[in-house]
N, C-alpha and C. Protein backbone atom coordinates (compact mmCIF):
# COMPACT_ATOMS: atom_id res chain seq x y z
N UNK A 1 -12.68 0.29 0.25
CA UNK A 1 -11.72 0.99 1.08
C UNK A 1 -10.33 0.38 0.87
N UNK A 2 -9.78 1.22 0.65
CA UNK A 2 -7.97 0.92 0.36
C UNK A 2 -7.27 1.27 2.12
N UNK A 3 -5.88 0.44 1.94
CA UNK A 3 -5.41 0.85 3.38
C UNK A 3 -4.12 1.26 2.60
N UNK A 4 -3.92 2.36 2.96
CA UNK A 4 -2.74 2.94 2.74
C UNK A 4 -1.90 4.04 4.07
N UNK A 5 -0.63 3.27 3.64
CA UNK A 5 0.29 3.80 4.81
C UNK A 5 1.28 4.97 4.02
N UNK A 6 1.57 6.02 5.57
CA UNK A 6 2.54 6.59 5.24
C UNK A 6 3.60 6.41 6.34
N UNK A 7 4.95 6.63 5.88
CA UNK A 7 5.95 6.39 6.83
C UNK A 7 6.30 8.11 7.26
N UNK A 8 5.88 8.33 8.25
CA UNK A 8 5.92 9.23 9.07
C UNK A 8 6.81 9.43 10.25
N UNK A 9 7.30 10.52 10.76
CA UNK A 9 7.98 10.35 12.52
C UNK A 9 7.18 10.72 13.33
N UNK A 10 5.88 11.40 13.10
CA UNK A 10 4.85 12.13 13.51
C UNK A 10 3.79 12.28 13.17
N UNK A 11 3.35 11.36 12.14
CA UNK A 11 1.95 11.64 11.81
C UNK A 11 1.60 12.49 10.62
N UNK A 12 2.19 13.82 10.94
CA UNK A 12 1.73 15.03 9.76
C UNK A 12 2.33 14.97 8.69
N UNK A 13 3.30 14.29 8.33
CA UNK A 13 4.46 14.55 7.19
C UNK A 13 4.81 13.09 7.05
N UNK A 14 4.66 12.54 5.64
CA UNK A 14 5.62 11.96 5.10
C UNK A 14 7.01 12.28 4.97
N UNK A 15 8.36 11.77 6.32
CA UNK A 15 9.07 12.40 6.25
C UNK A 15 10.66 11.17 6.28
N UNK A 16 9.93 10.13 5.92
CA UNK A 16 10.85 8.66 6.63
C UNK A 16 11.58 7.68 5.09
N UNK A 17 12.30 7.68 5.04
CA UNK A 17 13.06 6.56 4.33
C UNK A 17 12.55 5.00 4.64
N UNK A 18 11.95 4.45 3.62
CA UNK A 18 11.15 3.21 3.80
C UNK A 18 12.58 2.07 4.76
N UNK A 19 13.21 1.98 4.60
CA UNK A 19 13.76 0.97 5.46
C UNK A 19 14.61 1.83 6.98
N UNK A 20 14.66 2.57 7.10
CA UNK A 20 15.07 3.21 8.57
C UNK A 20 13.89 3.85 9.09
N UNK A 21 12.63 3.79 8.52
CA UNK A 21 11.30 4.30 8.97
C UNK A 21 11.07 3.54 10.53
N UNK A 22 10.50 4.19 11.48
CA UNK A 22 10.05 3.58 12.79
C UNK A 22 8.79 3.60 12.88
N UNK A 23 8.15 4.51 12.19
CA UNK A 23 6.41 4.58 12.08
C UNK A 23 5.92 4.45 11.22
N UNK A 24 4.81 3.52 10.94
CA UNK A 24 3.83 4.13 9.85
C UNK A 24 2.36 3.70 10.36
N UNK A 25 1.81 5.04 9.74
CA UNK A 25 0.39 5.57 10.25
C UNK A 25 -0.19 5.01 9.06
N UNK A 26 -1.41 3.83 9.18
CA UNK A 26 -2.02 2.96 8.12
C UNK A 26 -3.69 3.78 8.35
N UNK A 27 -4.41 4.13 7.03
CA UNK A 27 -5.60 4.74 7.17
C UNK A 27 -5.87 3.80 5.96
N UNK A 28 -7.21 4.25 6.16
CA UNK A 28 -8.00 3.36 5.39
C UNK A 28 -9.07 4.59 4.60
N UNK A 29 -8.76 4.64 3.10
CA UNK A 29 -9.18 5.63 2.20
C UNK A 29 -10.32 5.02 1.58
N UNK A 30 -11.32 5.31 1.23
CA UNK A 30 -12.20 5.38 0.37
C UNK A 30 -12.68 6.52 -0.47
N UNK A 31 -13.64 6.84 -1.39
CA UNK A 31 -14.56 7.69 -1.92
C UNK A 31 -15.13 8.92 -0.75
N UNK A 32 -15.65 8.00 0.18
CA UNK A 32 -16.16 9.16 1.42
C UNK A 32 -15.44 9.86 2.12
N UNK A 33 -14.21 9.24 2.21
CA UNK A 33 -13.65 9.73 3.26
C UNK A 33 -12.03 9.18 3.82
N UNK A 34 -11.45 9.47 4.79
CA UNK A 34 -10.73 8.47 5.44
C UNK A 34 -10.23 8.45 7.05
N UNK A 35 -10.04 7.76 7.75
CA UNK A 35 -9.64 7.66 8.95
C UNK A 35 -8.26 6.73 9.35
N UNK A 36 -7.35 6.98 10.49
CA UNK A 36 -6.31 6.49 10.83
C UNK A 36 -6.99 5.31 11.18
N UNK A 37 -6.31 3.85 11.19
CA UNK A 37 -6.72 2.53 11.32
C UNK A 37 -5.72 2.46 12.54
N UNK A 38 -4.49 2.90 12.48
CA UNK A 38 -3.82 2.49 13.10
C UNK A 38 -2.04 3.05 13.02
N UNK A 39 -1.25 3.27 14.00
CA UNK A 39 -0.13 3.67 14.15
C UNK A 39 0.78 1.89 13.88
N UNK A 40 1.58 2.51 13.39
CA UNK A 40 2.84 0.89 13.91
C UNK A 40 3.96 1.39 13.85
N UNK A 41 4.35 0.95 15.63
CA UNK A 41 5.47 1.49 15.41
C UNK A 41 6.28 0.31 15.26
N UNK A 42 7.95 0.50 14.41
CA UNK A 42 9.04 -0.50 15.09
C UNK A 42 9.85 -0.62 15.86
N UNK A 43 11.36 -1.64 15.86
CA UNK A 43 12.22 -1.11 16.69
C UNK A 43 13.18 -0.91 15.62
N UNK A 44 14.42 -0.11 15.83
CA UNK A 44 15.54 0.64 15.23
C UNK A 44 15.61 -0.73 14.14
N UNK A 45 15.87 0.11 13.14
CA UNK A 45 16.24 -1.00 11.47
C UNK A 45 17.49 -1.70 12.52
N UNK A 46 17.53 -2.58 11.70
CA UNK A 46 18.73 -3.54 12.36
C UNK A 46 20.03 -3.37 10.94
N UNK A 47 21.03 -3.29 11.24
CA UNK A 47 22.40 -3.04 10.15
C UNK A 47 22.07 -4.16 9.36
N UNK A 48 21.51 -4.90 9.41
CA UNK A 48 21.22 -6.57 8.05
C UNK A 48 20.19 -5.92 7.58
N UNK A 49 20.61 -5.74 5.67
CA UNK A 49 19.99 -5.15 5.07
C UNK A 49 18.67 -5.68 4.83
N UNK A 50 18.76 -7.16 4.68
CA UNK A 50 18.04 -8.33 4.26
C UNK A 50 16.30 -7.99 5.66
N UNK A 51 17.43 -8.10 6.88
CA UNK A 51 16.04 -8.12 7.89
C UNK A 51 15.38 -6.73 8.19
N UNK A 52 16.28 -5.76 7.77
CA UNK A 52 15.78 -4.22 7.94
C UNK A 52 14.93 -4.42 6.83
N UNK A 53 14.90 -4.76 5.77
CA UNK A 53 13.85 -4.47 4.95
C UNK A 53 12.47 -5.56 5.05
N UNK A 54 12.45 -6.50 5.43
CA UNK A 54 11.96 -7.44 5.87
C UNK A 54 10.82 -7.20 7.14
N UNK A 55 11.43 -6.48 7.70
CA UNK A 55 10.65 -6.00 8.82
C UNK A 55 9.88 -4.88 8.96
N UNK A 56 10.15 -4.06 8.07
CA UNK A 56 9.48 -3.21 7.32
C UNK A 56 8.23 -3.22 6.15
N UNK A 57 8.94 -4.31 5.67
CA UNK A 57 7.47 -5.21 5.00
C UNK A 57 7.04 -5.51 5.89
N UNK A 58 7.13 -6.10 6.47
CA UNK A 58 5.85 -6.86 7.48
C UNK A 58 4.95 -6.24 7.61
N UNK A 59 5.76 -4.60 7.90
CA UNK A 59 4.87 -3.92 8.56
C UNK A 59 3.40 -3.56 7.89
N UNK A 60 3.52 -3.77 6.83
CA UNK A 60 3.04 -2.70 6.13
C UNK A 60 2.19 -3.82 4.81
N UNK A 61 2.47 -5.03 4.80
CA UNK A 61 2.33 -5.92 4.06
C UNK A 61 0.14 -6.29 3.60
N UNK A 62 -0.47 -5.41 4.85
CA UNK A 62 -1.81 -5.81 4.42
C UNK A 62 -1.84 -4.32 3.24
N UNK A 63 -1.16 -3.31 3.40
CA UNK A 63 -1.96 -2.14 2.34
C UNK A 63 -1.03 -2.44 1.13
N UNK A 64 -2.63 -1.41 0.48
CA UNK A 64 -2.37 -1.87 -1.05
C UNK A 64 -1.44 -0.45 -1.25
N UNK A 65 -1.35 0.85 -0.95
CA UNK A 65 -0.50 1.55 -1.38
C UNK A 65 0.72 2.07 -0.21
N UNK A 66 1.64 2.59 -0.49
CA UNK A 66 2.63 2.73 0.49
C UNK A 66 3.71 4.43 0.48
N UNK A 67 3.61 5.28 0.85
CA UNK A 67 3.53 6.80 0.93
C UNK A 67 4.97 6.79 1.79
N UNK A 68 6.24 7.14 0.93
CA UNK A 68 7.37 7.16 1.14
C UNK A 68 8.11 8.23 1.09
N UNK A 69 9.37 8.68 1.46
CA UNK A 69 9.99 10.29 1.23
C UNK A 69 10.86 9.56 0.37
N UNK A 70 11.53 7.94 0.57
CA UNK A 70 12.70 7.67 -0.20
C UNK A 70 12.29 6.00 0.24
N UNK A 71 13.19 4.93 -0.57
CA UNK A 71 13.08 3.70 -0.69
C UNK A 71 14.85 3.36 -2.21
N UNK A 72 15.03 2.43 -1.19
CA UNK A 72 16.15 1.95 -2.11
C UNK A 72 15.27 0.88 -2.78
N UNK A 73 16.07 0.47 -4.45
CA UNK A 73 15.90 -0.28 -5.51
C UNK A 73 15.24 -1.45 -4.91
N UNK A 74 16.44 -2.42 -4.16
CA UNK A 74 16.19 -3.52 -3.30
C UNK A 74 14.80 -3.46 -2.74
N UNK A 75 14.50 -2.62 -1.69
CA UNK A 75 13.11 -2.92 -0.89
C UNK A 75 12.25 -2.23 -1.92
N UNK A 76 12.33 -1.35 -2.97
CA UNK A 76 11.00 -1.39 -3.80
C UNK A 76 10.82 -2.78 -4.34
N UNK A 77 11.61 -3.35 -4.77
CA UNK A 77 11.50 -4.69 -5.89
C UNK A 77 10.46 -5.73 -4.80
N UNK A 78 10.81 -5.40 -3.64
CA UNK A 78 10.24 -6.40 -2.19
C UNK A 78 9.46 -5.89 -2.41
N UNK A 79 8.70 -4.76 -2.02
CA UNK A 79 7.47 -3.78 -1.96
C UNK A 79 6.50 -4.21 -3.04
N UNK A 80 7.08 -4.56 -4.40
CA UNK A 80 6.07 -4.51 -5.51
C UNK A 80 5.70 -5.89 -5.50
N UNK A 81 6.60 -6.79 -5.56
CA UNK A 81 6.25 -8.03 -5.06
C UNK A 81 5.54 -8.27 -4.36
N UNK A 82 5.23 -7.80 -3.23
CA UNK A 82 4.27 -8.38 -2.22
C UNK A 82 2.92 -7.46 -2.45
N UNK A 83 2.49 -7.08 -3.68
CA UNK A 83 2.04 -6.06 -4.19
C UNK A 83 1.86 -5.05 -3.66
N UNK A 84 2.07 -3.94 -3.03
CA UNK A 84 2.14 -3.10 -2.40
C UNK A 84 2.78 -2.24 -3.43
N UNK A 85 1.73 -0.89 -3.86
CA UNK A 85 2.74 -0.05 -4.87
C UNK A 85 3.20 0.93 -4.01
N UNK A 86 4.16 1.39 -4.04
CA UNK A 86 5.20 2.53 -3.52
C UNK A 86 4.49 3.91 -4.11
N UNK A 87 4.87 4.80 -3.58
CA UNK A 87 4.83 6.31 -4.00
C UNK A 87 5.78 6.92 -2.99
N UNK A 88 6.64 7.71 -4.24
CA UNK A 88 7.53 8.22 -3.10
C UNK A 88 7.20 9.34 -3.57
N UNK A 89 7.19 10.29 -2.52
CA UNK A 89 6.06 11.51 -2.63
C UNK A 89 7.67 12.56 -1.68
N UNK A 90 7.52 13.89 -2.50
CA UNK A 90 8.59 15.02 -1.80
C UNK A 90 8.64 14.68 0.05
N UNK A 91 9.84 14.68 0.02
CA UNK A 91 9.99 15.18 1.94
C UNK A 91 9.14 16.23 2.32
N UNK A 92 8.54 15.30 3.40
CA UNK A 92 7.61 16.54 4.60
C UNK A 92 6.10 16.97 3.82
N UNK A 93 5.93 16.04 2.61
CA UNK A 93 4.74 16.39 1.99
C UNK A 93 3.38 16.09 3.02
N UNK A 94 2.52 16.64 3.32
CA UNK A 94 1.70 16.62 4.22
C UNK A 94 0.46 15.39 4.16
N UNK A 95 0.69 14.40 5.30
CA UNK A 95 0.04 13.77 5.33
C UNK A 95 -1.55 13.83 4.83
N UNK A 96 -2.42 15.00 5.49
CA UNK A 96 -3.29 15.67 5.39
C UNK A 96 -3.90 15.59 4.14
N UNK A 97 -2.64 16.35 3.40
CA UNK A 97 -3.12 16.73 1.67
C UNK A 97 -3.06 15.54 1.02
N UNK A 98 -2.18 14.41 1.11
CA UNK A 98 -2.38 13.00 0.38
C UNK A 98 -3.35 12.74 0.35
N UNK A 99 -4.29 12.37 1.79
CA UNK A 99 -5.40 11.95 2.32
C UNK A 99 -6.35 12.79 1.05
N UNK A 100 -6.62 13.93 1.83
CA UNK A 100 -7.51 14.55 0.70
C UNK A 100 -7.46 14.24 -0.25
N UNK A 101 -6.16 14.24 -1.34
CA UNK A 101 -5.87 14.00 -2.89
C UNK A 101 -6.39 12.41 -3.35
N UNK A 102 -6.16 11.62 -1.91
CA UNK A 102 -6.42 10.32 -2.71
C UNK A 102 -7.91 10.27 -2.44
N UNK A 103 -8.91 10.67 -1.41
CA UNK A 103 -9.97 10.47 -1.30
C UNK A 103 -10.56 11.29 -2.84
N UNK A 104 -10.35 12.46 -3.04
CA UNK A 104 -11.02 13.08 -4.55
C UNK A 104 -10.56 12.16 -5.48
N UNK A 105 -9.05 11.73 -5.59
CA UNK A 105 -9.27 10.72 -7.10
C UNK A 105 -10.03 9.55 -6.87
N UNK A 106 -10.29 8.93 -5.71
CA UNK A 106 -11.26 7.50 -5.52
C UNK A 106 -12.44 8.04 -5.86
N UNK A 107 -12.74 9.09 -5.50
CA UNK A 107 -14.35 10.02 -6.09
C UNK A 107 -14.73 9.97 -7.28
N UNK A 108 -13.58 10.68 -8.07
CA UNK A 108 -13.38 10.78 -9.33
C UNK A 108 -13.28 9.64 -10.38
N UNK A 109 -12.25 9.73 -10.91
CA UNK A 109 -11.33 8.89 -11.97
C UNK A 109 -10.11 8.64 -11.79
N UNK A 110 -10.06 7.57 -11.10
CA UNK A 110 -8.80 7.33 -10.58
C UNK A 110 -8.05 6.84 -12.48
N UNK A 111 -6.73 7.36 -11.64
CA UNK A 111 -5.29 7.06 -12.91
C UNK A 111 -5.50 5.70 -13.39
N UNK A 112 -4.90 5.21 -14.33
CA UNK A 112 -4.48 3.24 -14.29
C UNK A 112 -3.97 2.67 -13.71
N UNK A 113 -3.32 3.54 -12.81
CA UNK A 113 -2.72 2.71 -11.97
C UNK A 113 -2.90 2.49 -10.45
N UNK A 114 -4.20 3.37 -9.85
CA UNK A 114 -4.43 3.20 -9.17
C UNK A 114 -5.56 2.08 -9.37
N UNK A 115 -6.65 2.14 -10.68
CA UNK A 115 -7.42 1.63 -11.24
C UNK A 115 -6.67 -0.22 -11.02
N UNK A 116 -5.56 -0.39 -11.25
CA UNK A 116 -5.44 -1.65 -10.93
C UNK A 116 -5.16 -1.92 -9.63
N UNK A 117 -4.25 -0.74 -8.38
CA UNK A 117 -4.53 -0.98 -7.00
C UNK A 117 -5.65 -1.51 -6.72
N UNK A 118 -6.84 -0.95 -6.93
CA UNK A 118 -8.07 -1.18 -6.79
C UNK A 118 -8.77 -2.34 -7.31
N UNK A 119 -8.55 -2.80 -8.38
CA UNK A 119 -8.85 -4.00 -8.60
C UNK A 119 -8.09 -5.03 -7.85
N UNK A 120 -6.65 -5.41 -7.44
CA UNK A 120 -6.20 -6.10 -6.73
C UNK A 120 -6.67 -6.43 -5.74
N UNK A 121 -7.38 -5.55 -4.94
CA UNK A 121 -7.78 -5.44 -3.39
C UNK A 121 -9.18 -5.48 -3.34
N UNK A 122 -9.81 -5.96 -4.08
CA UNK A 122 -11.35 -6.00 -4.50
C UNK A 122 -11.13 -7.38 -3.46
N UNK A 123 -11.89 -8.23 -3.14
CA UNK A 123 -11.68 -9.46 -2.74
C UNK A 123 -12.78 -10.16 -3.84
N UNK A 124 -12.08 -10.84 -4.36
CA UNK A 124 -13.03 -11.82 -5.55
C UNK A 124 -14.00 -12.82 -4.67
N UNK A 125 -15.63 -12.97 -5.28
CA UNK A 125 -16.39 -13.85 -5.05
C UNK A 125 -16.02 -14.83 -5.00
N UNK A 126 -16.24 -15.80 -3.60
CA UNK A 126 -16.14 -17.17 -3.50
C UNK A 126 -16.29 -17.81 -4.70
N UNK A 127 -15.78 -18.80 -5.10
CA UNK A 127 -16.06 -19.56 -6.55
C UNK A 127 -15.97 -18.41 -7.54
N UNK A 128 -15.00 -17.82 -7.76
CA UNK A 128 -15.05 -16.86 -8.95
C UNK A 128 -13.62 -16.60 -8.93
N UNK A 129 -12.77 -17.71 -8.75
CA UNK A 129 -11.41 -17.10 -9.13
C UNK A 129 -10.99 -17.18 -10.48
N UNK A 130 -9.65 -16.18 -10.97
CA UNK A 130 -9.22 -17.44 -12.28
C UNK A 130 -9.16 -18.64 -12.90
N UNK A 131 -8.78 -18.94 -11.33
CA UNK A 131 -8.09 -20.49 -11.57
C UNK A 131 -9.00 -21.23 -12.29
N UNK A 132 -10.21 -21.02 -11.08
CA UNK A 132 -11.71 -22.17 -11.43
C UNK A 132 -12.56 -21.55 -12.40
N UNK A 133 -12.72 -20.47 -13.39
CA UNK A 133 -12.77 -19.67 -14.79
C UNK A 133 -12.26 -20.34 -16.17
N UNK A 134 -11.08 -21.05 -15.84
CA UNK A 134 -10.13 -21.30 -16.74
C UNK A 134 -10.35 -22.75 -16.74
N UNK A 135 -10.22 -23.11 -15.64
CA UNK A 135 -10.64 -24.63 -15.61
C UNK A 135 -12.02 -25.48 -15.88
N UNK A 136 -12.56 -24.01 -15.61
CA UNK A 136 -14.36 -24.60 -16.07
C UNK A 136 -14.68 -24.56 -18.00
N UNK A 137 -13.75 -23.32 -18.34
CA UNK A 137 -13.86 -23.16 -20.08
C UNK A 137 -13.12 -24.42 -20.48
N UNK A 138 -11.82 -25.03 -20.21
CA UNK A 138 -11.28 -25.86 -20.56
C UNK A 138 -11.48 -26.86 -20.45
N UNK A 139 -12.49 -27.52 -19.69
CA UNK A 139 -13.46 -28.32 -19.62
C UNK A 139 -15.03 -28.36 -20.45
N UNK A 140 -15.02 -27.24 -21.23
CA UNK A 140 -16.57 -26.96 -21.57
C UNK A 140 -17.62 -26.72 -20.68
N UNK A 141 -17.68 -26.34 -19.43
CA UNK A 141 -17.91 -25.88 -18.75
C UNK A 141 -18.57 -24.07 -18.46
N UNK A 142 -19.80 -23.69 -18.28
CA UNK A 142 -19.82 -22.25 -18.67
C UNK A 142 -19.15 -21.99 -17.78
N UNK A 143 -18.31 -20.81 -17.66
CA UNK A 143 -17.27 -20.12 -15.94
C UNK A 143 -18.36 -19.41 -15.29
């Protein structure tokens, strides 16, 4: 299950500019299906570009994808960083139909690039990270 948000004023429509956004409605998508996890709302962006965008991450900082009408350069570069991929999807595009669209490609064959969303957010087996992979071959060690 992926958690993906859209920045909404209402729920039905992706209709919000990622840093003056006040809502976003976080669902949680899978193959089967999906359901709202949760509303968040904020308070009014603040004129500091630095903490308006900042606070907006926060919001939004556990999902792996992020369902936008618009996003300046600045808070995408934040956005991708904290891995969170962006999609900025037409104004007023319907919440509804995303949902659907992303539940059939998780069904399906998802793109490459969702294909690596998805791997990101896998949570790796205890004792099975890189780190200790790399350190066990470089040691002679089987990983």
């Amino acid at each position: 299950m992926l958690k993906i948000a859209f920045a909404t004023s209402d729920g039905t429509a992706v209709d919000q500019h990622f840093g003056w956004c006040r809502r976003f409605d976080v669902y949680e998508v899978g193959p089967e299906g999906s359901h709202l996890l949760e509303t968040r709302l904020l308070e009014a962006a603040s004129d500091d570009e630095q903490d308006k965008i900042e606070s907006r991450l926060a919001a939004v900082t556990d999902c792996a994808i992020l369902n936008i009408a618009d996003i300046g350069g600045t808070a995408a570069a934040k956005v991708v960083k904290a891995k969170i991929h962006p999609v900025k999807v037409a104004k007023g595009a319907s919440v509804s139909d995303l949902l659907t669209r992303y539940v059939a490609t998780l069904a399906g064959t998802p793109p490459p690039w969702l294909r690596k969303v998805l791997k990101h957010s896998e949570p790796q087996p205890a004792g099975q990270s890189w780190t200790r992979n790399v350190a066990a071959v470089l040691k002679g060690d089987p990983a």
